[in-house]
Protein backbone atom coordinates (compact mmCIF):
# COMPACT_ATOMS: atom_id res chain seq x y z
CA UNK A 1 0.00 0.00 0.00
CA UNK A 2 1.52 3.36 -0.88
CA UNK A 3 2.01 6.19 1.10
CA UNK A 4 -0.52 8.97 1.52
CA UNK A 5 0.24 12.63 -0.30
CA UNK A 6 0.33 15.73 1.17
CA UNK A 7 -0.25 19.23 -1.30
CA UNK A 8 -0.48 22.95 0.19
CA UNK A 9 -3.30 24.67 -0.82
CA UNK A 10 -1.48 28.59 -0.93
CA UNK A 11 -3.18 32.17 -0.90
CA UNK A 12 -1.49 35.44 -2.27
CA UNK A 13 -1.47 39.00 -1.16
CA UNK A 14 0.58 41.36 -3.30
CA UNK A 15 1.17 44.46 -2.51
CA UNK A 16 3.23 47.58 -2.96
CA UNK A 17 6.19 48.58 -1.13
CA UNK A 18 8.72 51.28 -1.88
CA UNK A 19 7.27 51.35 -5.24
CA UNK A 20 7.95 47.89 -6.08
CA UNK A 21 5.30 44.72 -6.11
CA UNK A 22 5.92 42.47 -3.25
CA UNK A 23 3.93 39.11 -2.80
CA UNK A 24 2.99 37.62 0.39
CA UNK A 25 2.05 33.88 0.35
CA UNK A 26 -0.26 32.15 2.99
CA UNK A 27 -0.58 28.12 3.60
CA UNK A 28 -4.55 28.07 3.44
CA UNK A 29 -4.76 24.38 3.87
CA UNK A 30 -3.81 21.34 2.45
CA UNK A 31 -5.07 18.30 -0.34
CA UNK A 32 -4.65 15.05 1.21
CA UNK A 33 -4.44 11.81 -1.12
CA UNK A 34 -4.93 8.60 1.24
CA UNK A 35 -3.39 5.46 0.64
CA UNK A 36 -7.09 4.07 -0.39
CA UNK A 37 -6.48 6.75 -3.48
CA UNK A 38 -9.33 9.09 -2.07
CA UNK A 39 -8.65 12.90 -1.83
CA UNK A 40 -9.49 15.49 0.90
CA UNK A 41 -9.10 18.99 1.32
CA UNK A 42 -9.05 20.87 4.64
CA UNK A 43 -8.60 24.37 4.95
CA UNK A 44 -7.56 25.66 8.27
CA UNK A 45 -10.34 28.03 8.42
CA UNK A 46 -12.45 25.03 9.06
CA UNK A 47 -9.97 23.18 10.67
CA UNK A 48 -12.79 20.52 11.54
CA UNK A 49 -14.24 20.05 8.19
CA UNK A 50 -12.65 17.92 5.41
CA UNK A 51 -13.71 18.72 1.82
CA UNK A 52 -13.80 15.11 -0.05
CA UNK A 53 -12.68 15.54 -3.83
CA UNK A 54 -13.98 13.37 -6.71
CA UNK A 55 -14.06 13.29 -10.44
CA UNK A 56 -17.07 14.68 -11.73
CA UNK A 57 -20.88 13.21 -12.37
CA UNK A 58 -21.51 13.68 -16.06
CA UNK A 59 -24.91 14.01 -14.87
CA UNK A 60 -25.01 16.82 -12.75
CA UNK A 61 -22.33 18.89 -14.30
CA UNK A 62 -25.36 21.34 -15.76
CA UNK A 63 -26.51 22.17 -12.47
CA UNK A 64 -22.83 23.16 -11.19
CA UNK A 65 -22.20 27.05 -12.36
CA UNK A 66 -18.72 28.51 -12.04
């Protein structure tokens, strides 16, 4: 069985100092794969919610707007 996978999930915050563009970067959370091959995102937000991730239903892909 492998080994489970860890991903940050980052943020960015650029700003302006002294006239030049600085970028700040935050860890927001991370994406988890498990060893069983199913994926999870937490964000530390809501540290005690996970977010499961799966390939899309063919079938309900109308009803999703982005």
């Amino acid at each position: 069985m492998s080994q489970a996978k860890f991903w940050d999930v980052l943020t960015k915050k650029e700003y302006i100092h002294d006239g030049e563009t600085k970028t700040l970067w935050y860890r927001a959370g991370v994406i988890k794969t498990a060893s069983s091959g199913k994926r999870y995102l937490q964000l530390f937000q809501y540290p005690n919610i996970d977010y499961f991730i799966v390939e899309p239903d063919d079938d309900q892909l109308d009803a999703i707007q982005i």
